[in-house]
Protein backbone atom coordinates (compact mmCIF):
# COMPACT_ATOMS: atom_id res chain seq x y z
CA UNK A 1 104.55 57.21 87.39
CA UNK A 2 102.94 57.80 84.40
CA UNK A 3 103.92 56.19 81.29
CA UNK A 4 106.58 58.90 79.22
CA UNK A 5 105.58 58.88 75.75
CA UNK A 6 108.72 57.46 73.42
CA UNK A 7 108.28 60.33 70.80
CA UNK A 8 108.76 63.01 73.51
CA UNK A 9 112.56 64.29 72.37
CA UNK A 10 111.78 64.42 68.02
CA UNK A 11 113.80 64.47 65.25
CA UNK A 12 117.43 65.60 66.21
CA UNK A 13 119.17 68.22 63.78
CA UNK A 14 122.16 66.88 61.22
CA UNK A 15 125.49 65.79 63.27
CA UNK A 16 123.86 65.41 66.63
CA UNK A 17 125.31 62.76 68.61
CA UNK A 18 123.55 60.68 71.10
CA UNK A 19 126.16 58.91 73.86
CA UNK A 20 126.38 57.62 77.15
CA UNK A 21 129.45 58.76 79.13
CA UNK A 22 132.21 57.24 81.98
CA UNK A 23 135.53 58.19 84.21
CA UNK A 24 138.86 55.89 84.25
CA UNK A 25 139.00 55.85 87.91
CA UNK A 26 135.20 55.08 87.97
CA UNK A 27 135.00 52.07 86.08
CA UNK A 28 138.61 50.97 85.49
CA UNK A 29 139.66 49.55 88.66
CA UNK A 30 143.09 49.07 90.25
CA UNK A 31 144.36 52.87 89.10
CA UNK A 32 146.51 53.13 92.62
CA UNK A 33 148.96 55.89 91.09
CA UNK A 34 146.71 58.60 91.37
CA UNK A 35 145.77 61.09 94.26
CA UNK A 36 142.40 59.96 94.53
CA UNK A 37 143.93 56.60 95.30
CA UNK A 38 145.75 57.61 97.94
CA UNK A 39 142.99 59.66 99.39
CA UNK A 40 140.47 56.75 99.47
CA UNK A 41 143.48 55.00 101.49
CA UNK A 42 144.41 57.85 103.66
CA UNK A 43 143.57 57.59 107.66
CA UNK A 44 140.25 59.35 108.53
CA UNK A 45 140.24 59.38 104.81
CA UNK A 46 136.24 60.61 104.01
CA UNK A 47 135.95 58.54 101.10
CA UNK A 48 133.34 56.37 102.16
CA UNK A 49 134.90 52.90 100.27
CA UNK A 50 138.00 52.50 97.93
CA UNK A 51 137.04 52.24 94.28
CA UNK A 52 139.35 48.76 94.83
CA UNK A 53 139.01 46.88 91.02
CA UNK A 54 135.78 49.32 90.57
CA UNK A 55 134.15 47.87 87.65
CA UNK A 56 136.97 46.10 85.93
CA UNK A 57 136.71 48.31 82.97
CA UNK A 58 140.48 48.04 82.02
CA UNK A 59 139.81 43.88 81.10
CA UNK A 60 136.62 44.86 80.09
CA UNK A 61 136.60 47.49 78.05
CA UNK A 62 134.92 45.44 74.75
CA UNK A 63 131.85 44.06 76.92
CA UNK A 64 131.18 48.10 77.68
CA UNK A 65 131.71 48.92 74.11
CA UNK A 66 129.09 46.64 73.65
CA UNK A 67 126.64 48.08 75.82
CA UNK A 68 127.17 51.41 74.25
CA UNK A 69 126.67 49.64 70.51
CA UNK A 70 123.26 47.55 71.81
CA UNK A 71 121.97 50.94 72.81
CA UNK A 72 122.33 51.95 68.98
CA UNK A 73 124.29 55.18 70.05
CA UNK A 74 126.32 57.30 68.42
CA UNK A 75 129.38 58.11 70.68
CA UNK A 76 131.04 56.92 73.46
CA UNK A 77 132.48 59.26 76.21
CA UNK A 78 135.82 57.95 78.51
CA UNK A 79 138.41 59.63 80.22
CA UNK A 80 142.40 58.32 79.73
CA UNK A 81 144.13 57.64 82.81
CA UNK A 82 147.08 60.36 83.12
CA UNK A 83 148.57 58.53 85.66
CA UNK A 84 148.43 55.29 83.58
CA UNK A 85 150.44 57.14 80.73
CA UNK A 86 152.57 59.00 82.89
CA UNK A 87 153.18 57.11 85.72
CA UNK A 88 156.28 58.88 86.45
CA UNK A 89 157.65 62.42 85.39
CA UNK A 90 158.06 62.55 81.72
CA UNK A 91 157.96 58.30 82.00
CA UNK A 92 155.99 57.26 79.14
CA UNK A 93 153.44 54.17 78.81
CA UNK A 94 153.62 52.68 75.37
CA UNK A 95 151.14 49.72 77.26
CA UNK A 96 148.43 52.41 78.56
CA UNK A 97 148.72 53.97 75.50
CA UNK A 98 148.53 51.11 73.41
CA UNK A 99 145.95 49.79 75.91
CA UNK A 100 143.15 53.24 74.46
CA UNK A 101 144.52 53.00 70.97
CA UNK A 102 143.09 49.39 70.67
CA UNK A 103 139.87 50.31 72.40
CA UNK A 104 139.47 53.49 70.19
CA UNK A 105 140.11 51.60 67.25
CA UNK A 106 137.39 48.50 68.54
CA UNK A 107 134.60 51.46 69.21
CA UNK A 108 135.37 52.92 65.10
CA UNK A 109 134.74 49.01 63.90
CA UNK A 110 131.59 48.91 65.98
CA UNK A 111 130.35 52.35 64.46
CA UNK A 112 130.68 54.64 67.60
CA UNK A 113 132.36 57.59 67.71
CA UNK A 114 134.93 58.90 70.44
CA UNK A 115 134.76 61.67 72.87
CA UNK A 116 138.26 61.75 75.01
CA UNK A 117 138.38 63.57 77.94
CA UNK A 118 142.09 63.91 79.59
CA UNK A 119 141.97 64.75 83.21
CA UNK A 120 138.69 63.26 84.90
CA UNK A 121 139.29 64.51 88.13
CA UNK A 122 142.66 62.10 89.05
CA UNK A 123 145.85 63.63 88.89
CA UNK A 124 149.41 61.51 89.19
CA UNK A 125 151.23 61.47 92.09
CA UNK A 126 154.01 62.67 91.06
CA UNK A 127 152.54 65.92 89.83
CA UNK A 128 150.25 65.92 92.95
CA UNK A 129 153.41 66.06 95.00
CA UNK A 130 155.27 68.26 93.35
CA UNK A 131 152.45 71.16 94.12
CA UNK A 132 149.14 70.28 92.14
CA UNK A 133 147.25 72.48 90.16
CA UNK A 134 148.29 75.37 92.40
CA UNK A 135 151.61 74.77 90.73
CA UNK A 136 152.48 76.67 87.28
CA UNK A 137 154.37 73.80 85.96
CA UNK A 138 151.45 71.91 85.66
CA UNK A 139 150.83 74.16 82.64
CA UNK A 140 153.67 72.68 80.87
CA UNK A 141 153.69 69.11 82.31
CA UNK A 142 149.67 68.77 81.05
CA UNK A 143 150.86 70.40 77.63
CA UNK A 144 153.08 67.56 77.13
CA UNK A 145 150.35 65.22 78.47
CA UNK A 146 148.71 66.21 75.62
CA UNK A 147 151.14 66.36 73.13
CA UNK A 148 151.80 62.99 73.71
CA UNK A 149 148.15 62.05 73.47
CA UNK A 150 147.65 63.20 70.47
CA UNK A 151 150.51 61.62 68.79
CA UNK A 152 149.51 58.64 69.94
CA UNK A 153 146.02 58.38 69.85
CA UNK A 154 145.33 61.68 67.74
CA UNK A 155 143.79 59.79 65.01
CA UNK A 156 141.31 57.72 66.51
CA UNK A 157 139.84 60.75 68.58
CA UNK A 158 136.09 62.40 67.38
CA UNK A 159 135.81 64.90 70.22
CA UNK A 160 138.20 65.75 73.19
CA UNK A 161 138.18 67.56 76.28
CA UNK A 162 140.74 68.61 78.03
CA UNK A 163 139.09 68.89 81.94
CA UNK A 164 135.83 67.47 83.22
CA UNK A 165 134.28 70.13 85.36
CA UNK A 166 137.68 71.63 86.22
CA UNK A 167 135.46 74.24 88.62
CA UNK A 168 134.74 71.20 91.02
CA UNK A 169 138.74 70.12 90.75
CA UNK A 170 139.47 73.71 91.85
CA UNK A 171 136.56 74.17 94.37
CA UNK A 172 136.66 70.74 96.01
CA UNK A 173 140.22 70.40 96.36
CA UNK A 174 141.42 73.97 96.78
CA UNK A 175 139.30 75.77 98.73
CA UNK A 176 136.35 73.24 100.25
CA UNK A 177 138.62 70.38 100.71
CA UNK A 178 136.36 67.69 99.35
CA UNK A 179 138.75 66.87 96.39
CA UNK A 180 142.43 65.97 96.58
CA UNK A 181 144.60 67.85 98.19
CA UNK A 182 142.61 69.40 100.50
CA UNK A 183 143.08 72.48 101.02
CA UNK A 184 140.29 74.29 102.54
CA UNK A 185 139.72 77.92 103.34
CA UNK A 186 142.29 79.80 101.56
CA UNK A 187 141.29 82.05 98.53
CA UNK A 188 144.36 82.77 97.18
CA UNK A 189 145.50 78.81 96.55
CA UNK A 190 141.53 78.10 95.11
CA UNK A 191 142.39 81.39 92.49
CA UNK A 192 146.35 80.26 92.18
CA UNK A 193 144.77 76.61 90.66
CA UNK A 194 142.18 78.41 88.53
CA UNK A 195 144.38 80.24 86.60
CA UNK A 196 146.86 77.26 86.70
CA UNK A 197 143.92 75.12 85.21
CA UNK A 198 142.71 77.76 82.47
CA UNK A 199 145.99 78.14 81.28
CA UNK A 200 146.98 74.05 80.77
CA UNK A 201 143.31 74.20 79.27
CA UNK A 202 144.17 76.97 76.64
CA UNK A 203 147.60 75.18 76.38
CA UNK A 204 146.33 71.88 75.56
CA UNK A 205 143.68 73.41 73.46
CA UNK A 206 146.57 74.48 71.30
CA UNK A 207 148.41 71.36 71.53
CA UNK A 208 145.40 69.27 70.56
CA UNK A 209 144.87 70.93 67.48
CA UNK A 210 148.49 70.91 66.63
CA UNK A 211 148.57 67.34 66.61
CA UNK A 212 147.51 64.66 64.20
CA UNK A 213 143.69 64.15 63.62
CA UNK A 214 141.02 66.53 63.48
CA UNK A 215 138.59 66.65 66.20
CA UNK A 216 136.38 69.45 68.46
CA UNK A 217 138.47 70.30 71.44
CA UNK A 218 136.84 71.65 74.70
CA UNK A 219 136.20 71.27 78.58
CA UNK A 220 133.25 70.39 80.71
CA UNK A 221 132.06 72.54 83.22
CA UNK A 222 129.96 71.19 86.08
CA UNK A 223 127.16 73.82 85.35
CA UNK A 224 123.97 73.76 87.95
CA UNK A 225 121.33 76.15 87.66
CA UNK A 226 121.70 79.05 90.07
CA UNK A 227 118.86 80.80 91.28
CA UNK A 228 119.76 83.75 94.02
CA UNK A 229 116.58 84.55 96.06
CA UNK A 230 117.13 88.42 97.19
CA UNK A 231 114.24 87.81 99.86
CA UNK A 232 116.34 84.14 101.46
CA UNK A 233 113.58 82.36 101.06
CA UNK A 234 114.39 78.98 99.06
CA UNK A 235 110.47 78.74 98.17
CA UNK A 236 109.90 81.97 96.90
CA UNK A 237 110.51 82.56 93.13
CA UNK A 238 113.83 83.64 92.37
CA UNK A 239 115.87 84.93 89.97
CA UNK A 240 117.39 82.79 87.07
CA UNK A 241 121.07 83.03 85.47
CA UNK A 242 120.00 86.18 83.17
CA UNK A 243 118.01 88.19 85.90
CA UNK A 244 120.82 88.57 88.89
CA UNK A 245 124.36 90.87 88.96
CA UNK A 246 126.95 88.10 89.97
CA UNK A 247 129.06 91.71 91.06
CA UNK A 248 126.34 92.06 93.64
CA UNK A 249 127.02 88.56 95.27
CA UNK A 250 129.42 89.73 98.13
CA UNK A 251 129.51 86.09 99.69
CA UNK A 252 133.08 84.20 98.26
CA UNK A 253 131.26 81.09 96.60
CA UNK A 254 133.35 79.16 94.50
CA UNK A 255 131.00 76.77 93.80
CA UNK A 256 129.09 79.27 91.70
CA UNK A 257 131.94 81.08 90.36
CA UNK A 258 132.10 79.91 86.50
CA UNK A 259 132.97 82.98 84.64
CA UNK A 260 136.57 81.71 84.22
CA UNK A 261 135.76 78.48 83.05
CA UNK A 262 132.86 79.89 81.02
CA UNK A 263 134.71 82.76 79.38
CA UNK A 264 137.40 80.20 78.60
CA UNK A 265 135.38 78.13 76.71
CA UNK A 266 134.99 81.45 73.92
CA UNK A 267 137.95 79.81 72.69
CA UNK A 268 137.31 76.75 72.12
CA UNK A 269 135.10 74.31 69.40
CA UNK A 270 132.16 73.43 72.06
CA UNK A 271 131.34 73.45 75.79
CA UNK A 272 130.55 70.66 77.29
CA UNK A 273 127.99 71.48 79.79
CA UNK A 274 127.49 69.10 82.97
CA UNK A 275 124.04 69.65 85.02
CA UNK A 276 122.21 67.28 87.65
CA UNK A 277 120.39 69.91 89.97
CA UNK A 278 119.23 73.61 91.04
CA UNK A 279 122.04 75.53 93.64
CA UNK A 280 120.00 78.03 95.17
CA UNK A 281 121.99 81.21 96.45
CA UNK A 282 120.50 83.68 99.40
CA UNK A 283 121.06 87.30 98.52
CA UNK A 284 124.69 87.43 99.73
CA UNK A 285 125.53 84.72 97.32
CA UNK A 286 125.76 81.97 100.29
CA UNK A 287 124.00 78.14 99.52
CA UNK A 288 120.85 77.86 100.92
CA UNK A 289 119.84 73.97 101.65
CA UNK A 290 116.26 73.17 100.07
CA UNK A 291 113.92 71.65 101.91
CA UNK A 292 113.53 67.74 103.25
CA UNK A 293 110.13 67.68 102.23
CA UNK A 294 112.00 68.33 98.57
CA UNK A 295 112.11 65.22 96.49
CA UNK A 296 116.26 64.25 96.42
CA UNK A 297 118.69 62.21 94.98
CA UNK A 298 120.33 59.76 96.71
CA UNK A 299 123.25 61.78 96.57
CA UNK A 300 121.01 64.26 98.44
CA UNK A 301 120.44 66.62 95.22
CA UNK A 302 117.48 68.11 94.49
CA UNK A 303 115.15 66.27 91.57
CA UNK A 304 115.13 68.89 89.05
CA UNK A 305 115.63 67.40 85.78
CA UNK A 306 114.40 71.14 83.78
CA UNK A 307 117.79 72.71 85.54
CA UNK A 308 119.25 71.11 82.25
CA UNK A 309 117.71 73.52 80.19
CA UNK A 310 118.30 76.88 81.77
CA UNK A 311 122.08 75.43 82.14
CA UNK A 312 122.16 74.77 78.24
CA UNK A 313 120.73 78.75 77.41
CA UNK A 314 122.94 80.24 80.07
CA UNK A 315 126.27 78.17 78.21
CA UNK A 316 125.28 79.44 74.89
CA UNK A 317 124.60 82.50 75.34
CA UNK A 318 127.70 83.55 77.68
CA UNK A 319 130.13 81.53 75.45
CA UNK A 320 128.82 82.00 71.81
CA UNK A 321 129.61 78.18 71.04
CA UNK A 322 127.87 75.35 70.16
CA UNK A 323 126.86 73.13 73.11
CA UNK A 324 127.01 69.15 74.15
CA UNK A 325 125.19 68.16 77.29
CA UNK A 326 128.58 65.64 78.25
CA UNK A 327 126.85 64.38 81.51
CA UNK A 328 123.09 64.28 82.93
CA UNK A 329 121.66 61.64 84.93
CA UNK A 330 120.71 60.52 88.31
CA UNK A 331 121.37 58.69 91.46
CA UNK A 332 118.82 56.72 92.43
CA UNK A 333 117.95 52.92 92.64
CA UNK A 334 114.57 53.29 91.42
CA UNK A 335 114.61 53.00 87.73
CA UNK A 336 111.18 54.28 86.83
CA UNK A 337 112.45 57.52 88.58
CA UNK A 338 115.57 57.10 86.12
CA UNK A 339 113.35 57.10 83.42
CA UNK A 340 111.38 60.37 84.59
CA UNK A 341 114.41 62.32 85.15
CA UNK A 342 115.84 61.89 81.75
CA UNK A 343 112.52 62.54 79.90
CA UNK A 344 112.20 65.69 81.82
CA UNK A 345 115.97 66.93 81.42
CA UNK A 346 115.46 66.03 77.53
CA UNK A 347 112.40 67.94 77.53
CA UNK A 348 114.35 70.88 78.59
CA UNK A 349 116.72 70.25 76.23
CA UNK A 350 114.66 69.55 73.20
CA UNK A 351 112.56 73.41 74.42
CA UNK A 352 115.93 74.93 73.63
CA UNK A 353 117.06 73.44 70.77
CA UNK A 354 113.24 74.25 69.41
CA UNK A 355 114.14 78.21 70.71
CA UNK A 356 117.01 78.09 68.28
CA UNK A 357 119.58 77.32 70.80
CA UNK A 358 123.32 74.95 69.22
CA UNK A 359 122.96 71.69 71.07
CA UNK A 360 124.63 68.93 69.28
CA UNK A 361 124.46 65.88 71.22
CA UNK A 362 123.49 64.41 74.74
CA UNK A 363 125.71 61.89 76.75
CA UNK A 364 124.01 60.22 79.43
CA UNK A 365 125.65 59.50 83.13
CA UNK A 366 126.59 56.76 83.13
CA UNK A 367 126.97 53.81 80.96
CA UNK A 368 127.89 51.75 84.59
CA UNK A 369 127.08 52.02 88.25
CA UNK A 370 130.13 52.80 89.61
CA UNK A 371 132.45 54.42 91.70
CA UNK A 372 131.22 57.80 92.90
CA UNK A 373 134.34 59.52 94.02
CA UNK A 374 133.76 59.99 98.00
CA UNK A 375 130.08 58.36 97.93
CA UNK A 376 131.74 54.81 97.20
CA UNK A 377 129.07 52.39 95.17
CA UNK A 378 126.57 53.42 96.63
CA UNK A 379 124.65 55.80 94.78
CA UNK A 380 123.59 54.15 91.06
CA UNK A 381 123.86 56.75 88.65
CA UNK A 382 123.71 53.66 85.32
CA UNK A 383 122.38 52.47 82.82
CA UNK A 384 123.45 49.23 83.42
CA UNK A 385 123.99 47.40 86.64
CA UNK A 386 127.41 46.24 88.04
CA UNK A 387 127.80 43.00 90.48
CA UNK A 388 131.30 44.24 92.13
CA UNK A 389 131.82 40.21 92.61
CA UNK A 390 131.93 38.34 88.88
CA UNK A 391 131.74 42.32 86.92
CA UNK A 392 128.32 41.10 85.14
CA UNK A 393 126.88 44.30 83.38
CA UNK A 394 122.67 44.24 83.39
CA UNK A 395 120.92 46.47 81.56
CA UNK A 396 118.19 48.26 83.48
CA UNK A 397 114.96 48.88 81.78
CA UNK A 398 115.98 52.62 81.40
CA UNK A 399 118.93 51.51 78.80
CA UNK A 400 115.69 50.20 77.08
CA UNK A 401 114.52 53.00 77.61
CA UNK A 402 116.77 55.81 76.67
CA UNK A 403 117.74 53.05 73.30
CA UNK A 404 114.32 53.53 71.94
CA UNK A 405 114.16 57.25 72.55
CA UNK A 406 117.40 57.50 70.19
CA UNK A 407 115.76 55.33 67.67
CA UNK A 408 112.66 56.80 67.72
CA UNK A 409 114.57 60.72 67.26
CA UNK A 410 116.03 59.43 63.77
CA UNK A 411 112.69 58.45 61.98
């Protein structure tokens, strides 16, 4: 590969915040009381490996905190465990939450700032049983979630977010079955837990910004770049997010459904937008599968780092708000291949801020190898290595890497 310049990204605008970004039931290790727990333990279960202790983030919080401050960034983006807090209905954990108030306060003494995100993905079992998202309470049981987040923990928050990529929550587990609980096939339970999910967002929203502290509140949306090819050809030039009639897609997709999520976000301080590859869409609207002779992941994604880009100017300009790239990276064990990815998404990025587009920060995925959801350990998505034995955290030359970049963009 040839050597990536360390200038490439520039100066970065007033406020922007560079971060690296993880997931409680990614890192933390032992987080049984959730639904993803039990799925990973379920017979025929196709999670591939428990997350088991994962990477022992709840003991180890301060050496990750660490990482994050040897990197010289700005911000530092974790998820609270709901099922931690609320382990049982409207049972309250002053412990957990005492647990994220001491490791908010630690990251303010070491100079970073926080980005809180409330629901990663894991939902308590109690609220799992009692119907899921497809169930309206949810709206008021994440509402008080939330309220009692931000009494607790209000102050010490810089930036929250109230769902990561709630469109793969409602996708995967309501419609493909992928995700907890499962349910696959039926359209009216995937578009019963949308609207169940946009309206504890917009509840929470309100909540948040009710409560002590002042902070940006928002979601992440899992945001690929879609390109529909009216001829079905995957290798013919196709049309990008501006140039196609999502009206004229007759095939039920929900994977590239995001206008609820998207028109959501109007209301809201920032979008947090979440991009790792293209999703390519025949004329019908259907997925096509790209080619093997296409460079991948090992996730099995296609390598195309510039998606980043057209995901950031389709988010700003559908939403009217400012924009934070909350996850990028890529699975792979080859770290020079690391390295290209990110100067390539960056270079996307750094085009549209140039074109006059609001991006205020970049948080890299992820701060850890870890667990990844029904892949297991497998694929290494870090900055940092993780031996799943003694928990030793290695930094891989592309935590170098990406730390010089961010020094380099404030001289």
């Amino acid at each position: 590969m040839p050597e990536i310049p360390m200038t490439m990204f520039g100066p970065v605008p007033e406020g922007w915040m560079w971060g690296t970004a993880t997931a409680s039931h990614q890192i933390e290790g032992g987080n049984v009381n959730n639904d993803w727990w039990r799925l990973e333990h379920a017979p025929g279960s196709p999670a591939k490996e428990s997350s088991g202790d994962a990477c022992d983030s709840w003991n180890r919080w301060l050496e990750d905190l660490q990482l994050v401050q040897r990197m010289g960034l700005d911000a530092y983006r974790f998820s609270l465990e709901w099922s931690r807090i609320e382990p049982a209905e409207g049972e309250f954990s002053l412990v957990a939450l005492e647990h994220y108030r001491e490791m908010m306060v630690a990251a303010h003494e070491m100079g970073l700032k926080t980005s809180v995100t409330l629901h990663h993905f894991t939902t308590p079992l109690w609220a799992a049983d009692a119907g899921g998202w497809a169930d309206e309470r949810m709206v008021a049981w994440f509402a008080r979630y939330a309220d009692i987040v931000v009494q607790h923990l209000g102050d010490h928050i810089d930036m929250a977010a109230t769902f990561n990529e709630p469109n793969v929550v409602d996708a995967g587990g309501y419609y493909s079955g992928t995700f907890p609980p499962g349910i696959t096939g039926d359209r009216a339970v995937y578009e019963a837990a949308q609207r169940t999910i946009v309206a504890a967002h917009e509840r929470a929203r309100e909540v948040l910004k009710a409560g002590p502290g002042e902070f940006p509140v928002g979601l992440t949306i899992a945001l690929p770049d879609v390109i529909v090819h009216p001829d079905d050809d995957v290798e013919s030039d196709g049309l990008r997010y501006d140039q196609w009639d999502a009206d004229a897609l007759v095939a039920f997709n929900p994977w590239a459904r995001l206008d609820a999520y998207l028109e959501t976000a109007k209301g809201d301080d920032y979008v947090g937008v979440q991009t790792y590859f293209e999703m390519h869409l025949d004329s019908r609207g259907e997925t096509l599968e790209v080619p093997e002779s296409w460079r991948r992941t090992q996730i099995g994604w296609s390598f195309t780092p510039e998606a980043l880009g057209q995901s950031v100017r389709r988010a700003a300009e559908v939403t009217g708000v400012p924009v934070i790239v909350t996850e990028n990276g890529i699975a792979t064990e080859d770290d020079d291949d690391r390295i290209e990815y990110y100067s390539r998404s960056l270079a996307a990025v750094r085009a549209a801020l140039d074109d006059g587009v609001d991006v205020r920060g970049f948080f890299a995925w992820s701060l850890l190898d870890n667990f990844e959801w029904l892949h297991g350990f497998g694929p290494k998505f870090g900055l940092h290595e993780v031996d799943l034995v003694t928990f030793a955290r290695t930094p891989k030359p592309s935590a170098g890497w990406y730390a010089r970049l961010v020094e380099d963009s404030r001289s």
